[in-house]
Protein backbone atom coordinates (compact mmCIF):
# COMPACT_ATOMS: atom_id res chain seq x y z
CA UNK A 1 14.67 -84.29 -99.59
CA UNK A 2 12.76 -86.94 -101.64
CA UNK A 3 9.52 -85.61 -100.11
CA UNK A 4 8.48 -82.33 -98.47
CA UNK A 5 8.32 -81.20 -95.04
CA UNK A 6 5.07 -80.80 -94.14
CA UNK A 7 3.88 -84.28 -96.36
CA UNK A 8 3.28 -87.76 -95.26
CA UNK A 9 3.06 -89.40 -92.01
CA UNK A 10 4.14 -87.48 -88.40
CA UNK A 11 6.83 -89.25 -87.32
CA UNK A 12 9.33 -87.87 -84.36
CA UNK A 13 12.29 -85.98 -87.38
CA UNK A 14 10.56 -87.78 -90.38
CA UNK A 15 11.95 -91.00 -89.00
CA UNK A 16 10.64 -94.64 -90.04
CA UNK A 17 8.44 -95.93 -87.88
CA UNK A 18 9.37 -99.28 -86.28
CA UNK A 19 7.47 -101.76 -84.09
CA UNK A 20 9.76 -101.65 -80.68
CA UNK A 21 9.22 -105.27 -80.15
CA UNK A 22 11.15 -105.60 -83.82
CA UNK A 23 13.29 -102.99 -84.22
CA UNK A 24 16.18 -104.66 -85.07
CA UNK A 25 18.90 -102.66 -86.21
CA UNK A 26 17.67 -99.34 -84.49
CA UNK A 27 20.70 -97.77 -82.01
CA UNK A 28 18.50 -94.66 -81.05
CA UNK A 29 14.66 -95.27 -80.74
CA UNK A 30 12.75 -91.69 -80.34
CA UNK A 31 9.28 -92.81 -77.95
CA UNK A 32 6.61 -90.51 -76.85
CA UNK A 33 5.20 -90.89 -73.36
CA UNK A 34 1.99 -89.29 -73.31
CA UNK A 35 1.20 -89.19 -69.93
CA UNK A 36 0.51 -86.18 -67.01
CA UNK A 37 -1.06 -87.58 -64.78
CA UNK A 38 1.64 -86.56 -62.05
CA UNK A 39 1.25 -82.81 -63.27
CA UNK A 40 0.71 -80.82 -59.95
CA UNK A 41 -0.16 -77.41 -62.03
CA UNK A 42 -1.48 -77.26 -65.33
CA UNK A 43 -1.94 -80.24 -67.65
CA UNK A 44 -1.58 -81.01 -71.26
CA UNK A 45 1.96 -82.36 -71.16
CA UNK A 46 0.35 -85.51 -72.06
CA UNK A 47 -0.26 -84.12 -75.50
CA UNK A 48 3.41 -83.35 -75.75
CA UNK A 49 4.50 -85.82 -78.12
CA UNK A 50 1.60 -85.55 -80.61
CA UNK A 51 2.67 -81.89 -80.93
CA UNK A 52 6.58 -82.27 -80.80
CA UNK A 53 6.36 -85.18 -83.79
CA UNK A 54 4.40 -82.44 -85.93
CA UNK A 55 6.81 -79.75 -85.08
CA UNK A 56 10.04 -82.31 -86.14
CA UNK A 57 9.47 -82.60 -88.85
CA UNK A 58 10.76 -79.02 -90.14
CA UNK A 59 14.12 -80.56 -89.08
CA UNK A 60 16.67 -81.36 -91.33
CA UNK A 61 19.30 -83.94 -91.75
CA UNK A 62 22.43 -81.90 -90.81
CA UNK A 63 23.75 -79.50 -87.67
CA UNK A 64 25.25 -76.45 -88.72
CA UNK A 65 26.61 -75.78 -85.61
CA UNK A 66 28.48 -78.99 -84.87
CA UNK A 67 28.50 -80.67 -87.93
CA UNK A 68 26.90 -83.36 -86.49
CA UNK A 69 24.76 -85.44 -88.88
CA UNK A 70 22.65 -87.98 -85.96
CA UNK A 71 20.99 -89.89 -88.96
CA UNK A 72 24.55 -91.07 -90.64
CA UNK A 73 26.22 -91.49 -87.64
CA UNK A 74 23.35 -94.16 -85.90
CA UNK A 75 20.18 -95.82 -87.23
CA UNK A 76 17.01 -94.06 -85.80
CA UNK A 77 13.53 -94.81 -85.76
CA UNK A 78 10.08 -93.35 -84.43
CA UNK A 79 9.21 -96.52 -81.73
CA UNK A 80 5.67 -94.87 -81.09
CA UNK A 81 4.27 -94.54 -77.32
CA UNK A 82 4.42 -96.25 -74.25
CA UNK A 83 1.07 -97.76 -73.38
CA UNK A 84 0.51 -95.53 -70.56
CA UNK A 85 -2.62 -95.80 -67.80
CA UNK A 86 -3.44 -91.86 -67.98
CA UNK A 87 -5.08 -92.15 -64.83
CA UNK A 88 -2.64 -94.39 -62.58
CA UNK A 89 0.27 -93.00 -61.93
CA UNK A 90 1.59 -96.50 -60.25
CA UNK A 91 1.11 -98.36 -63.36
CA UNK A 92 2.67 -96.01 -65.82
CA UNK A 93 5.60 -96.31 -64.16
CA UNK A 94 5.85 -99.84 -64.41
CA UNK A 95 4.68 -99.61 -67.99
CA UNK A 96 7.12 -97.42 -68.87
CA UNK A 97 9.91 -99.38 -66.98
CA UNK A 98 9.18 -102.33 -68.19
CA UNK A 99 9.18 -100.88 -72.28
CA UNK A 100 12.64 -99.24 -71.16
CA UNK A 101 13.78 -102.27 -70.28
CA UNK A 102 12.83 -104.25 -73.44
CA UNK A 103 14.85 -101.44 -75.36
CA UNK A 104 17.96 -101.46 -73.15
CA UNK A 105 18.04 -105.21 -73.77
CA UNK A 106 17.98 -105.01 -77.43
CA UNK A 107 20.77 -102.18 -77.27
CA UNK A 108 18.83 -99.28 -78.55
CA UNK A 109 19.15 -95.88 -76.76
CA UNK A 110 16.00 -93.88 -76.19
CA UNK A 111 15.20 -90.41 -77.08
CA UNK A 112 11.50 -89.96 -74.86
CA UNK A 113 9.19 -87.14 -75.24
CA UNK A 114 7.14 -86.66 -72.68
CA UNK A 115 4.86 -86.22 -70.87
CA UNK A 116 5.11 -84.31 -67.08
CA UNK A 117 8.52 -85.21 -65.80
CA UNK A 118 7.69 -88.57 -63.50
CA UNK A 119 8.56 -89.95 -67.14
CA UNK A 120 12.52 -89.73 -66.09
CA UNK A 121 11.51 -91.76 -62.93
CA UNK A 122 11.12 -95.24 -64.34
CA UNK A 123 13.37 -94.80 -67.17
CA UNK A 124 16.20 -94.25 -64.99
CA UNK A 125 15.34 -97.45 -62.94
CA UNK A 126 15.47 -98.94 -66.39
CA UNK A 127 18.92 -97.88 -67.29
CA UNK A 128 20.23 -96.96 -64.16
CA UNK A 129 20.05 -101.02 -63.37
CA UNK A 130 23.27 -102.59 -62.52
CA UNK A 131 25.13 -99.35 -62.34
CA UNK A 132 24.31 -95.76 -61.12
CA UNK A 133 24.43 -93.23 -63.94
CA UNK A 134 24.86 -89.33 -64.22
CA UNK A 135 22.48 -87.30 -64.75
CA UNK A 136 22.62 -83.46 -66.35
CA UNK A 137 19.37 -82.44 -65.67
CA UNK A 138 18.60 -78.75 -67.24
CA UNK A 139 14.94 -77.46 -65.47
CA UNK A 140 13.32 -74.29 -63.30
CA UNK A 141 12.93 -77.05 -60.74
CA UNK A 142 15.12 -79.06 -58.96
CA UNK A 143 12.02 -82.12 -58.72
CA UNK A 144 13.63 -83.71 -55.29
CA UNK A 145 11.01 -83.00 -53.38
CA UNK A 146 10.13 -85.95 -50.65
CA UNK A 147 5.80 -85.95 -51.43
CA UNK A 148 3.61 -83.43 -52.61
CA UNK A 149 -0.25 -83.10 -51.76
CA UNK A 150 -1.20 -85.58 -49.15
CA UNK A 151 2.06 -87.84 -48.81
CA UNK A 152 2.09 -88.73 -52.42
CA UNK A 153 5.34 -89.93 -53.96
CA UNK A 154 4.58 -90.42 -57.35
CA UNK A 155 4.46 -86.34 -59.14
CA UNK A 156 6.78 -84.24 -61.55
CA UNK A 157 8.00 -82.83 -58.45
CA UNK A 158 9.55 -85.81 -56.80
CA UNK A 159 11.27 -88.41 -59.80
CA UNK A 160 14.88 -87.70 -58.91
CA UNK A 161 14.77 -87.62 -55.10
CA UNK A 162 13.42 -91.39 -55.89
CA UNK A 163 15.73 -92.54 -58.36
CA UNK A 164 18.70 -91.53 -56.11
CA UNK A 165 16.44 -93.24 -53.34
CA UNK A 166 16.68 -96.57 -55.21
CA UNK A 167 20.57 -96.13 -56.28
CA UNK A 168 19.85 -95.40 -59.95
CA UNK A 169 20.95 -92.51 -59.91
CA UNK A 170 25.00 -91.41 -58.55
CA UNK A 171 24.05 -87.71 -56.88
CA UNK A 172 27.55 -87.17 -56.35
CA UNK A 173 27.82 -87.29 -60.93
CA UNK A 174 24.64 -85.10 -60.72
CA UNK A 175 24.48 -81.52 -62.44
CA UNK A 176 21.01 -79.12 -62.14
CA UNK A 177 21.14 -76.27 -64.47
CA UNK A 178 18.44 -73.15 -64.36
CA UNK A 179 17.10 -73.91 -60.90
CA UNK A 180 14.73 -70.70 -60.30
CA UNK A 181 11.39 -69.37 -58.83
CA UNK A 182 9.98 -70.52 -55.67
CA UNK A 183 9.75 -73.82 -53.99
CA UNK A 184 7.22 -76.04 -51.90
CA UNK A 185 9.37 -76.31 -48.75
CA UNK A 186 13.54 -75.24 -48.25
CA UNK A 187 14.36 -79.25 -48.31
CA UNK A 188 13.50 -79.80 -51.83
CA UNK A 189 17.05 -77.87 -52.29
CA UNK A 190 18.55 -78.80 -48.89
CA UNK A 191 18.31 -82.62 -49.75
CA UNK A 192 19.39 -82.44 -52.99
CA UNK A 193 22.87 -80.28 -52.15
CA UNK A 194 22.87 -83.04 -48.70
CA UNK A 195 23.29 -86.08 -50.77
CA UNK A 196 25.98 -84.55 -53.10
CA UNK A 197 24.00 -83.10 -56.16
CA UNK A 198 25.70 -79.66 -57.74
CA UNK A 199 22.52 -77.46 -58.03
CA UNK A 200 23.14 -74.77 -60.73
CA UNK A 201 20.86 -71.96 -59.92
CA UNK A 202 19.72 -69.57 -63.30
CA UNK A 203 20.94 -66.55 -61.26
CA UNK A 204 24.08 -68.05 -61.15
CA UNK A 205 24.28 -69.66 -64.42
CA UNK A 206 23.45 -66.30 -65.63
CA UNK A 207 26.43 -64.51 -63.61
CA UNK A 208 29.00 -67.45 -65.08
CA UNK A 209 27.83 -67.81 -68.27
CA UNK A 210 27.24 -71.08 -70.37
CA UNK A 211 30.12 -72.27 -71.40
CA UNK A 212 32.20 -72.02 -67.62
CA UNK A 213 28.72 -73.99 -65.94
CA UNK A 214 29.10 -76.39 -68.92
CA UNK A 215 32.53 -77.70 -67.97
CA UNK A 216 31.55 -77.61 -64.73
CA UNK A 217 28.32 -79.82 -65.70
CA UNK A 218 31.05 -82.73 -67.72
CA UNK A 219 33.46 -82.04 -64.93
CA UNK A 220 30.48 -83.41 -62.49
CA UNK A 221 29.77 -86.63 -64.71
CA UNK A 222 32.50 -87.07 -65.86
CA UNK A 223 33.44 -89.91 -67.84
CA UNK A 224 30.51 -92.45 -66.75
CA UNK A 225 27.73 -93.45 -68.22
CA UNK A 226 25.16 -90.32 -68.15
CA UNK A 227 21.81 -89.39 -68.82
CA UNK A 228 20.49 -86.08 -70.05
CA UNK A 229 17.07 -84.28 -68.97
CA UNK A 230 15.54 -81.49 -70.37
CA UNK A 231 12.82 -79.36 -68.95
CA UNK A 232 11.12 -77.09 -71.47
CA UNK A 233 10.08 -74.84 -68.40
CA UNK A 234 14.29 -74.43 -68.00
CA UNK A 235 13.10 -71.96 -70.50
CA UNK A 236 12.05 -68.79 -70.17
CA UNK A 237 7.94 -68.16 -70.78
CA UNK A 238 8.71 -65.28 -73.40
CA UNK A 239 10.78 -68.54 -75.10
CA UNK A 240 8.07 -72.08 -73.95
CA UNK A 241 4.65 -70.47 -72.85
CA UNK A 242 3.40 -74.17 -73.36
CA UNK A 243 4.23 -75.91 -70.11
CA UNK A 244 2.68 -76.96 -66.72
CA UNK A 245 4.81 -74.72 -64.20
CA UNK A 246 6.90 -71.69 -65.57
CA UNK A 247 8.81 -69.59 -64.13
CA UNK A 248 10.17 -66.00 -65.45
CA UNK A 249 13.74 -65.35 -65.53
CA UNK A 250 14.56 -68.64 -67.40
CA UNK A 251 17.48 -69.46 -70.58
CA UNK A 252 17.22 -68.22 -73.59
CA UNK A 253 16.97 -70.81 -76.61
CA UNK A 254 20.34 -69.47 -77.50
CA UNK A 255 21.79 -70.00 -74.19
CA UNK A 256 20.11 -73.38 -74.31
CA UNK A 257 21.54 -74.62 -77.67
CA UNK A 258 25.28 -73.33 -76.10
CA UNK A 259 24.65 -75.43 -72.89
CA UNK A 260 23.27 -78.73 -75.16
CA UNK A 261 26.17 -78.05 -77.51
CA UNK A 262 28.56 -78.17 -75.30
CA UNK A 263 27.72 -81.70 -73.89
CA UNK A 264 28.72 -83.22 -76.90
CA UNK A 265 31.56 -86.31 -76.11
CA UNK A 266 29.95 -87.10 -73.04
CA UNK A 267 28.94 -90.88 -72.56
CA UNK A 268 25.18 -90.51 -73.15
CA UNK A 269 22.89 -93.65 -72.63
CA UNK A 270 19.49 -91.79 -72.83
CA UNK A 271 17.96 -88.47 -72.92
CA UNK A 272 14.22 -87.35 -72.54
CA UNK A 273 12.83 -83.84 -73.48
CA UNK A 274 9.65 -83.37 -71.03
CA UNK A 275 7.02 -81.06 -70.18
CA UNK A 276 5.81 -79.09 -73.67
CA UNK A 277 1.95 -78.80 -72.94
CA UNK A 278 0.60 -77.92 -76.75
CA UNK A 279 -3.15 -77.02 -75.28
CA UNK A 280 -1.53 -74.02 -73.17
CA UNK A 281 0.20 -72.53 -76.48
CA UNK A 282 -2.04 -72.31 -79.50
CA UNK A 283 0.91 -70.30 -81.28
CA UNK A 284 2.46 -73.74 -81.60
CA UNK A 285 6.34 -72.10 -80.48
CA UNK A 286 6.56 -74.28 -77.73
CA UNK A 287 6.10 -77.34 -79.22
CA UNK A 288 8.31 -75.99 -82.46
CA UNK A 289 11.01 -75.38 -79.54
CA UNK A 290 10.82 -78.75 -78.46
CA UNK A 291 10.92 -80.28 -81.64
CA UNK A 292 14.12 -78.27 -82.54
CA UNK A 293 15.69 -79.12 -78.48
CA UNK A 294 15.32 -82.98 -79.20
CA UNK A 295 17.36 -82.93 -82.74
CA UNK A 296 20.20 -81.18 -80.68
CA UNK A 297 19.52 -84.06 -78.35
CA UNK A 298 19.31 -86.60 -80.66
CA UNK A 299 23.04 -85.45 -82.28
CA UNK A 300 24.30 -85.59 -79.22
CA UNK A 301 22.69 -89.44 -78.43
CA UNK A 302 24.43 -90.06 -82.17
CA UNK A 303 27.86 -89.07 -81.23
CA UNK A 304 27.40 -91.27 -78.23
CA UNK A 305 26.50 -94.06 -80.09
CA UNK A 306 29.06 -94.08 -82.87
CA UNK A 307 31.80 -93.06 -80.24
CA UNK A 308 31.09 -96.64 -78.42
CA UNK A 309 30.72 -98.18 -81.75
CA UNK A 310 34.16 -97.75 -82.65
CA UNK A 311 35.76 -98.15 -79.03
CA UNK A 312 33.85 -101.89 -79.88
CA UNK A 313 35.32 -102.51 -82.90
CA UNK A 314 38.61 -101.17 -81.67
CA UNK A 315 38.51 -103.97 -78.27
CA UNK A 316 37.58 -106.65 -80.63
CA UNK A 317 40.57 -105.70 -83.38
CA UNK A 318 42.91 -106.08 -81.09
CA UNK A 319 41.49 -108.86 -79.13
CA UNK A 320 41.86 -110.63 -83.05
CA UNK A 321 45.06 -109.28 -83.37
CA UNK A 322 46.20 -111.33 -80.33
């Protein structure tokens, strides 16, 4: 409250900005990944986090809902963007991978902003290293498709059929939420439910409700180590024009914020929001969406954080007590 809103520099919530290479100190580093270059429909995803940063910033410092207050709770910072090659693919995957990894190592849990959704790809391979993780992945698409357009391996359509490929991923502690529309070919959703991987559909999410798919979604992961992914197309059009691919008959932002809400006390080790295209929404609600998605994010990263904080000191009390 020291300055206002709409003063000073862009920053993902207001946050400091910190170099990621000496952020020491951060526990949750917010990144854009400004790349869609693996956008099979429209583009302008890569101008996603530009337009999310400027729409975080009418975010404040407390949730009414859950009480949650993310910036008390774990120290945040804007890291900036991944160096992405906008026209390789290939490479930004290894770019991003290999920034991932640099922040896993230092302990600090990313928040990304992308970007088309190959982003998740090589940050699961980042975190998903050593152990498989969950995954609660909220979209219109179920992106397991095998190859799109020729053979190729690398879109927005394909990231989670490959992280499961490479054992990043556990698809048996894997939750879809607001699969809808159509689909390229009948295995994208055949190999998916094959491997183990609860697909949600929106018509049936719909039928159930929010709160009965959401225990079903921690029921899934469980208590593991879990990542969350968030589609703005999950979203109906009349709610996130702004996006590559949407689909009609999507959540509400109302049914959204119940679903994110109700995640809270899993065992979150990264989350991504992916897929607001600014260019194809000059109304700016898209990105003002997304920008108000990733603080409900980033409270949930927070609990997270400060839940494993104090299991730590808890382990290393009693360790001293002995």
């Amino acid at each position: 409250m020291e300055t206002p809103r709409f003063a000073g520099v862009a920053s993902f919530m207001r946050l400091p900005c910190r170099d990621p290479g000496a952020a020491e100190g951060v526990e949750i580093g917010l990144v854009g990944i400004p790349f869609d270059g693996a956008t099979t429909n429209r583009p302008g995803a890569r101008l996603g986090p530009r337009g999310v940063r400027e729409a975080s910033t009418g975010t404040r410092a407390i949730n009414h809902a859950s009480g949650i207050a993310p910036y008390a709770l774990a120290a945040c910072a804007d890291l900036g963007d991944v160096p992405v090659n906008p026209v390789d693919a290939a490479e930004t995957c290894r770019r991003i991978e290999a920034f991932m990894l640099g922040l896993a190592g230092a302990g600090i849990v990313p928040l990304s902003v992308g970007g088309d959704h190959l982003v998740t790809y090589p940050i699961l391979r980042a975190l998903g290293r050593g152990r498989p993780l969950g995954l609660v992945h909220i979209d219109a698409h179920s992106d397991t498709d095998d190859h799109q357009y020729g053979g190729t391996r690398l879109t927005h359509g394909t990231p989670f059929r490959r992280a499961v490929e490479d054992g990043v991923l556990d698809p048996r502690r894997c939750v879809q939420v607001g699969i809808r529309g159509s689909m390229d070919a009948a295995d994208e959703r055949d190999w998916a439910c094959a491997q183990g991987i609860r697909v949600v559909t929106m018509e049936e999410a719909a039928a159930r409700g929010m709160p009965e798919v959401a225990a079903e979604a921690r029921a899934v992961v469980g208590a593991g180590p879990t990542y969350l992914s968030f589609d703005i197309d999950s979203l109906d059009p009349a709610y996130a024009p702004g996006t590559g691919t949407p689909e009609i008959g999507g959540l509400t932002t109302r049914e959204a914020l119940a679903l994110l809400r109700s995640l809270r006390g899993l065992d979150l080790v990264g989350a991504d929001l992916v897929e607001v295209a600014p260019p194809l929404d000059p109304s700016g609600l898209t990105a003002l969406t997304g920008g108000q998605l990733a603080f409900e994010i980033l409270c949930l990263l927070a609990d997270s954080v400060a839940a494993r904080r104090a299991t730590r000191q808890d382990r290393d009390q009693t360790t001293e007590n002995r």
